[in-house]
PDB file of N, CA and C in Angstrom:
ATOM      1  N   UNK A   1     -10.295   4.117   2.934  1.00  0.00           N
ATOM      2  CA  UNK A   1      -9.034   3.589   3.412  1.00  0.00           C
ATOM      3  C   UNK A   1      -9.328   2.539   4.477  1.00  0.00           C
ATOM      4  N   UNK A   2      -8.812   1.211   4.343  1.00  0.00           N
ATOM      5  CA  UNK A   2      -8.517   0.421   5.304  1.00  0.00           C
ATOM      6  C   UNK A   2      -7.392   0.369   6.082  1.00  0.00           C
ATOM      7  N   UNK A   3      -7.248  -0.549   7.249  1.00  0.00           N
ATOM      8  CA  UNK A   3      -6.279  -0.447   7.788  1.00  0.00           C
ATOM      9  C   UNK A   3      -5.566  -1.808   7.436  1.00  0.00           C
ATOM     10  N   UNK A   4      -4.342  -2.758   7.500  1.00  0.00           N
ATOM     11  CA  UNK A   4      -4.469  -3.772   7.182  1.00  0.00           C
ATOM     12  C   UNK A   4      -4.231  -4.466   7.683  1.00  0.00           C
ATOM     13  N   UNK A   5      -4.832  -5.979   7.255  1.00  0.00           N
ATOM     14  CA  UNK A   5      -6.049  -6.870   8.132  1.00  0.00           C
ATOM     15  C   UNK A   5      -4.803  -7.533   9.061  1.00  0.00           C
ATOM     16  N   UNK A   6      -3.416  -7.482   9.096  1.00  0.00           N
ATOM     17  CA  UNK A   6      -2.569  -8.372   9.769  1.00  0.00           C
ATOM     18  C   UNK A   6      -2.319  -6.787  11.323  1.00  0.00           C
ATOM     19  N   UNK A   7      -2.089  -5.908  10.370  1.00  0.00           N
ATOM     20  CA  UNK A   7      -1.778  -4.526  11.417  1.00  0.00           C
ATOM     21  C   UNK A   7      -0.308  -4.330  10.724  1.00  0.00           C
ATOM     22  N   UNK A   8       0.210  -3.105  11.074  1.00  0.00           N
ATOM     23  CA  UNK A   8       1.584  -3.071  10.698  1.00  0.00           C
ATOM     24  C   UNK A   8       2.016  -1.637  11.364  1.00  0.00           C
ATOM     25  N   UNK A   9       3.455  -2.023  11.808  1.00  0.00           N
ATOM     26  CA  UNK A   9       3.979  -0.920  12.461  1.00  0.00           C
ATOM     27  C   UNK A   9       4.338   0.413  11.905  1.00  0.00           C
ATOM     28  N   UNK A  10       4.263   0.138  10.383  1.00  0.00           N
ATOM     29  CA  UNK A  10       4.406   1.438   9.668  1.00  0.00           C
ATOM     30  C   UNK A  10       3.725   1.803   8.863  1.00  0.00           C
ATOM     31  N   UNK A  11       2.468   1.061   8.145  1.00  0.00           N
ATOM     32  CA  UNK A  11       1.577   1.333   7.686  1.00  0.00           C
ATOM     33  C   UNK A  11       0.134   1.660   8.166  1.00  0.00           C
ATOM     34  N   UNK A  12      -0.715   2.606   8.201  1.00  0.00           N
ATOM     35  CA  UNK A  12      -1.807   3.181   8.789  1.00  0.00           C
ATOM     36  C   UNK A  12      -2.959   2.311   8.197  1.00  0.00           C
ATOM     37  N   UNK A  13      -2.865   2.551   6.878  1.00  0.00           N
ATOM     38  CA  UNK A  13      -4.427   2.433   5.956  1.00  0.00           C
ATOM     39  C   UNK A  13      -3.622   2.310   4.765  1.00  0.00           C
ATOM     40  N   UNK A  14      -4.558   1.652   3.861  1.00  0.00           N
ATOM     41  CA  UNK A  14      -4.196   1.312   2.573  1.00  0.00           C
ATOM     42  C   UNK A  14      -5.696   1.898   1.515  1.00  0.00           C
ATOM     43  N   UNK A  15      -5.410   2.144   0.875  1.00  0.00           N
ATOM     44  CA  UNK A  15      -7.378   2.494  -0.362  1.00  0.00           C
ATOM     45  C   UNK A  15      -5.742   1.842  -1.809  1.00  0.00           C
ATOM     46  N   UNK A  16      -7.867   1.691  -2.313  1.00  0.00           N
ATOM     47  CA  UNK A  16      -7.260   1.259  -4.281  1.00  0.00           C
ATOM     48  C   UNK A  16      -8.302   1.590  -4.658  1.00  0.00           C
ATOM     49  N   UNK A  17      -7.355   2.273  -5.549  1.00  0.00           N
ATOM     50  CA  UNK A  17      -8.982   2.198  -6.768  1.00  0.00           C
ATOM     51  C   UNK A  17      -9.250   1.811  -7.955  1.00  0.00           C
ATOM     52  N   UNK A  18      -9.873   0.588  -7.863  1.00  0.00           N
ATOM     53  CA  UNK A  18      -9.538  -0.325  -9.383  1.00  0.00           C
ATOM     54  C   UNK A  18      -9.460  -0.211 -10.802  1.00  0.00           C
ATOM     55  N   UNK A  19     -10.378   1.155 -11.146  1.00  0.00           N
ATOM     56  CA  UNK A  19     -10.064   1.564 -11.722  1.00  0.00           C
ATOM     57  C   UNK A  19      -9.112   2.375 -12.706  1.00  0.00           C
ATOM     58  N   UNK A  20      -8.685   3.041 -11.673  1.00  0.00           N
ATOM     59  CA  UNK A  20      -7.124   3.854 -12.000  1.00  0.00           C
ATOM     60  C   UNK A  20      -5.716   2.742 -11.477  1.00  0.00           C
ATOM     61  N   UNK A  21      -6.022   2.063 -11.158  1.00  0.00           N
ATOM     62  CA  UNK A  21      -4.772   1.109 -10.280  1.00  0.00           C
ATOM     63  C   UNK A  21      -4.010   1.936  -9.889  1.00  0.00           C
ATOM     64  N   UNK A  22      -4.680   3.051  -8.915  1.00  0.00           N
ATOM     65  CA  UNK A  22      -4.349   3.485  -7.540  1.00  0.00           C
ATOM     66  C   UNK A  22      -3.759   3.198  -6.485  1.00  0.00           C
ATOM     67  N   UNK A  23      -2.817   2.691  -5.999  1.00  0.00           N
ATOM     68  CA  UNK A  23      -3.039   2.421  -4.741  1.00  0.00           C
ATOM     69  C   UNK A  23      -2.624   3.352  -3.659  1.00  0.00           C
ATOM     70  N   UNK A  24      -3.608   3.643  -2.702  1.00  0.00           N
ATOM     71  CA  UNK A  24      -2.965   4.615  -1.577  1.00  0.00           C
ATOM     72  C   UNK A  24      -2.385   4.314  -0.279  1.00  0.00           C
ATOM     73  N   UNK A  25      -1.111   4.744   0.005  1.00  0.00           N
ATOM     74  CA  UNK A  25      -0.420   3.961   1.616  1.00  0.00           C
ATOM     75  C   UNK A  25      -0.549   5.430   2.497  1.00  0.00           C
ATOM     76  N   UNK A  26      -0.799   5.372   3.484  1.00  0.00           N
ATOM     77  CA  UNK A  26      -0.451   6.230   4.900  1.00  0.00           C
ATOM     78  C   UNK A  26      -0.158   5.445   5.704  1.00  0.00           C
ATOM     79  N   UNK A  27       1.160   6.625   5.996  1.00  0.00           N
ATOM     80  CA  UNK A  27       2.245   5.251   7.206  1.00  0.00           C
ATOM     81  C   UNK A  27       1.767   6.337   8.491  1.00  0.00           C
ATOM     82  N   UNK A  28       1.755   5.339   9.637  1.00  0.00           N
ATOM     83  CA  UNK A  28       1.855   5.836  10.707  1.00  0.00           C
ATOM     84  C   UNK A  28       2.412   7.254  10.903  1.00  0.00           C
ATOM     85  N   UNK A  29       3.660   7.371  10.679  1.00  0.00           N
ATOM     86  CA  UNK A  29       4.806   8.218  10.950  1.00  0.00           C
ATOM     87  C   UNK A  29       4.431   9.578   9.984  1.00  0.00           C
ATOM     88  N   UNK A  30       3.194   9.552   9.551  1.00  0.00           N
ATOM     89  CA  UNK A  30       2.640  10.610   8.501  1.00  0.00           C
ATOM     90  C   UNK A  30       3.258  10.282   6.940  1.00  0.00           C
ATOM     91  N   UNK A  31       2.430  11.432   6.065  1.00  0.00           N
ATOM     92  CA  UNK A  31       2.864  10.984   5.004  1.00  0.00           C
ATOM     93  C   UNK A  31       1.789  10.032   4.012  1.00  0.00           C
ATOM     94  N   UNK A  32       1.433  10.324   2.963  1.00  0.00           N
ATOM     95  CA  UNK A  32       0.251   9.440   2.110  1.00  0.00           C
ATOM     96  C   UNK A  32       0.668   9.690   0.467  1.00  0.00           C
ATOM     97  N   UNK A  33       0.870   8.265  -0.257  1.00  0.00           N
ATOM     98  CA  UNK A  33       1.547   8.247  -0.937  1.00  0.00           C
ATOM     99  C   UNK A  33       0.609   7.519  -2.206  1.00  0.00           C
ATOM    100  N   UNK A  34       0.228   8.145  -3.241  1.00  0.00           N
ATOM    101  CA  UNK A  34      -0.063   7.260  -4.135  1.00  0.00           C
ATOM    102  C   UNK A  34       1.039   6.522  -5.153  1.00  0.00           C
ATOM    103  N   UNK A  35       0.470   5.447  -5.103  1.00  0.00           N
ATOM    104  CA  UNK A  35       1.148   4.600  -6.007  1.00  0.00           C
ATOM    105  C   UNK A  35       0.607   3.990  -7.501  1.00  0.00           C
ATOM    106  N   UNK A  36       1.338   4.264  -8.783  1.00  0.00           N
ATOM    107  CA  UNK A  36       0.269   3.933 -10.333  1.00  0.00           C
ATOM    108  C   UNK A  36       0.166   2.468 -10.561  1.00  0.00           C
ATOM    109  N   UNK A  37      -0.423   2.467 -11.597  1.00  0.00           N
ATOM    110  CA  UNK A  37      -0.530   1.055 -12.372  1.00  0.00           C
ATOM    111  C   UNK A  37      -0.472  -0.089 -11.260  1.00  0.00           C
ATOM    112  N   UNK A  38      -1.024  -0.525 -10.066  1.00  0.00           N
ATOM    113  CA  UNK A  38      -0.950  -1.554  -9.181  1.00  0.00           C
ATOM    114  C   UNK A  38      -1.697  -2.516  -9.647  1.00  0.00           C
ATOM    115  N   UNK A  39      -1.055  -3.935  -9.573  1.00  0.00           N
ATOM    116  CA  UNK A  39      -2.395  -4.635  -9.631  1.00  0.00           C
ATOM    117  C   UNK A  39      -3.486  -4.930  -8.708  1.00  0.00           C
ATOM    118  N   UNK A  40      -4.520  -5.160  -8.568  1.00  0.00           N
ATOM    119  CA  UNK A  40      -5.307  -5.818  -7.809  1.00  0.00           C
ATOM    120  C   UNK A  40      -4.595  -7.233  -6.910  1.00  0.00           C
ATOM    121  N   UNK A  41      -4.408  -7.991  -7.650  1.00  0.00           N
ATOM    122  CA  UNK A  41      -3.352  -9.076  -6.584  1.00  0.00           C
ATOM    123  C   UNK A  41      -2.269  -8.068  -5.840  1.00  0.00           C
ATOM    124  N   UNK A  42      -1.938  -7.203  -6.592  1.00  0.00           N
ATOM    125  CA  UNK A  42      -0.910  -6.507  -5.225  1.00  0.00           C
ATOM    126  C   UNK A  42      -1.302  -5.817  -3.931  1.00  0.00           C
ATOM    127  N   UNK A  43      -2.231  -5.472  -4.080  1.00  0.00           N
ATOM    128  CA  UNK A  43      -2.954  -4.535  -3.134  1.00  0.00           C
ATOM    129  C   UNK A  43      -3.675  -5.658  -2.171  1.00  0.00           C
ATOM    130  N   UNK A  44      -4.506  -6.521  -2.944  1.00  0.00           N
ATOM    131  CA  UNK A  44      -5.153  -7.707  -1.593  1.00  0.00           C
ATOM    132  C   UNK A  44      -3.694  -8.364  -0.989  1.00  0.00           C
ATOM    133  N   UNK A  45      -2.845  -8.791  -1.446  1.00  0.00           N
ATOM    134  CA  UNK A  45      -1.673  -9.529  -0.872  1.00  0.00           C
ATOM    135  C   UNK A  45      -1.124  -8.545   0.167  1.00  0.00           C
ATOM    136  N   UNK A  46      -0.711  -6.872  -0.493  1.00  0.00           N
ATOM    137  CA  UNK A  46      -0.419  -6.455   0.692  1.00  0.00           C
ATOM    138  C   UNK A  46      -1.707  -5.901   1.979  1.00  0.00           C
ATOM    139  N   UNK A  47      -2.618  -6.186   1.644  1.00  0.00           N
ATOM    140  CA  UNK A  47      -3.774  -6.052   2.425  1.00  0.00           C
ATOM    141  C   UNK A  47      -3.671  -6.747   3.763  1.00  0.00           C
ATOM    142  N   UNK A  48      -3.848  -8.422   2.636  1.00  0.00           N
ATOM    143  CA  UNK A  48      -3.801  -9.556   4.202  1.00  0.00           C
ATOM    144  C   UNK A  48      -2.183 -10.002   4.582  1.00  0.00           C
ATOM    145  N   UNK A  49      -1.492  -9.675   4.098  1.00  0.00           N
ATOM    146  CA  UNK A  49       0.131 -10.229   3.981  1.00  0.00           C
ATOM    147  C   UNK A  49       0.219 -10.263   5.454  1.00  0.00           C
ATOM    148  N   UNK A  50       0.532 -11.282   6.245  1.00  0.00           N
ATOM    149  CA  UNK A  50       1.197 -10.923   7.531  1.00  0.00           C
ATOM    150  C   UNK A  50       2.215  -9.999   8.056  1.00  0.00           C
ATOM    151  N   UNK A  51       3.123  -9.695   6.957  1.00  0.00           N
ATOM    152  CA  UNK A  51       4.044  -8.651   7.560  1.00  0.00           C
ATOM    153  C   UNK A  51       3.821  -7.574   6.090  1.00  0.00           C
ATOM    154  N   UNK A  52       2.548  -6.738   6.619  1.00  0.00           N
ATOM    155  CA  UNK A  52       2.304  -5.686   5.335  1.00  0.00           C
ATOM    156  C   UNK A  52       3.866  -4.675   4.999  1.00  0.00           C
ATOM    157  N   UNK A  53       4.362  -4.394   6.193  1.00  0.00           N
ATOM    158  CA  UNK A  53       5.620  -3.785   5.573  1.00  0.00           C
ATOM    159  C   UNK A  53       6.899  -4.083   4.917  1.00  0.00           C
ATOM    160  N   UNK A  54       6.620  -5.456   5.564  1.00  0.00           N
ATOM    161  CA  UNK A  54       7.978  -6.264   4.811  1.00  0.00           C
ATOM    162  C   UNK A  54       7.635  -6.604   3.312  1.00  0.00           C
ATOM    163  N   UNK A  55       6.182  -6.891   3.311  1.00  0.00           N
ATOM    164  CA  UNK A  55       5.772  -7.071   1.645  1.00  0.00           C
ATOM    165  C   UNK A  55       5.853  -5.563   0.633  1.00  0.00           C
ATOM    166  N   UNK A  56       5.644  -4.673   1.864  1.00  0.00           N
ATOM    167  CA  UNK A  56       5.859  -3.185   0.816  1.00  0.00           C
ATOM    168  C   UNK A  56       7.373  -3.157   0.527  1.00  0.00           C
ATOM    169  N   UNK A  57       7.804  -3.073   1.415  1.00  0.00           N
ATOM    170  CA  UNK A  57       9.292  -2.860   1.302  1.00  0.00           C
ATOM    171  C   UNK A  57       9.972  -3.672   0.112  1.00  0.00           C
ATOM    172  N   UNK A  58       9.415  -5.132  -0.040  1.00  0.00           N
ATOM    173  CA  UNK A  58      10.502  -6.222  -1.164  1.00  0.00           C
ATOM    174  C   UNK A  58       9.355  -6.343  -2.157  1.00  0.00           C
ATOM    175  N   UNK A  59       8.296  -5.429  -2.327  1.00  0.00           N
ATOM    176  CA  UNK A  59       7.288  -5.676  -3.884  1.00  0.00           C
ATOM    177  C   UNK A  59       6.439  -4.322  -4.101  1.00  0.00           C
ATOM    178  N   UNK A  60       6.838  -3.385  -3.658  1.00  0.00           N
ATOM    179  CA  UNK A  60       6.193  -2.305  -3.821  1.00  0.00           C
ATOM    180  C   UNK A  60       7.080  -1.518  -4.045  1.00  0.00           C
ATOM    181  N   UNK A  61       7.945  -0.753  -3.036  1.00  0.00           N
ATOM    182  CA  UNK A  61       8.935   0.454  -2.995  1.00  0.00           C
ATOM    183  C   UNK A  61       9.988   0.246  -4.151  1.00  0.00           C
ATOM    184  N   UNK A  62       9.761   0.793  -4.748  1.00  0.00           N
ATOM    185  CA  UNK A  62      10.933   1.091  -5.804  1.00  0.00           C
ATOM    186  C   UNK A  62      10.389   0.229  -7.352  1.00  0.00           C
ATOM    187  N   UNK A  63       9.143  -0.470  -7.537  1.00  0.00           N
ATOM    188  CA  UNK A  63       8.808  -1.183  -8.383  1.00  0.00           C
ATOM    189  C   UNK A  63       7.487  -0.217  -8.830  1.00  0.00           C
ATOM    190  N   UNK A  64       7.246   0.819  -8.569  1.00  0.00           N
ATOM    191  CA  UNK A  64       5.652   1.562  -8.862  1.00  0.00           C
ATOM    192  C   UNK A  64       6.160   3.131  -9.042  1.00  0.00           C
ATOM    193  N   UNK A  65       5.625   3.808  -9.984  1.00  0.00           N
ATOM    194  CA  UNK A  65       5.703   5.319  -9.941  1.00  0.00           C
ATOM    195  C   UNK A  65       5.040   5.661  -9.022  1.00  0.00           C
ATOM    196  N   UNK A  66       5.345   6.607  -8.028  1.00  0.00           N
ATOM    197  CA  UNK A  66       4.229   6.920  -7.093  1.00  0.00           C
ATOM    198  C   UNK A  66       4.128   8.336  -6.497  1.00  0.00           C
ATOM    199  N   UNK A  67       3.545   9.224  -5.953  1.00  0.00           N
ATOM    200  CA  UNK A  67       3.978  10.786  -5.706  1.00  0.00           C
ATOM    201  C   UNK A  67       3.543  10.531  -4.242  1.00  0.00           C
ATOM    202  N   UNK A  68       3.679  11.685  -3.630  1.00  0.00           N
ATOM    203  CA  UNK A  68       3.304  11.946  -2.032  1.00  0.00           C
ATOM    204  C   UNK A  68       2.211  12.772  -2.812  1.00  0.00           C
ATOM    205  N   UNK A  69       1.057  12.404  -1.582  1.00  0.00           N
ATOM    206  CA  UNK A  69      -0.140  13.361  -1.552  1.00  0.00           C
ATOM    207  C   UNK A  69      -0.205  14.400  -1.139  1.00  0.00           C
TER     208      UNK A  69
END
């Protein structure tokens, strides 16, 4: 798990795993969430994105099957 590279007030760490198009979020506030089928461009964009939560929020949440860990 990284943390990501801009910082973000609600996100902790991010992991992927390219294989499975994984992606894993832990928010600050607790809580770790996998997310399916991601692409690789999604995960580096929300990596370096300057505002990592605002990019989760309008291209992630609600666009990915995902469970709590």
């Amino acid at each position: 798990m990284k943390s990501p590279r801009a910082g973000s007030s609600h996100i902790h760490s991010l992991g992927f795993d390219a294989e499975t198009g994984t992606m894993t979020v832990r928010f600050h506030r607790g809580g770790e969430y996998h997310y399916e089928n991601v692409e690789q461009e999604t995960f580096d964009t929300l990596h370096n994105h300057e505002s990592p939560g605002r990019y989760f929020r309008e291209n992630v949440l609600g666009q990915y099957k995902h469970r709590k860990a």
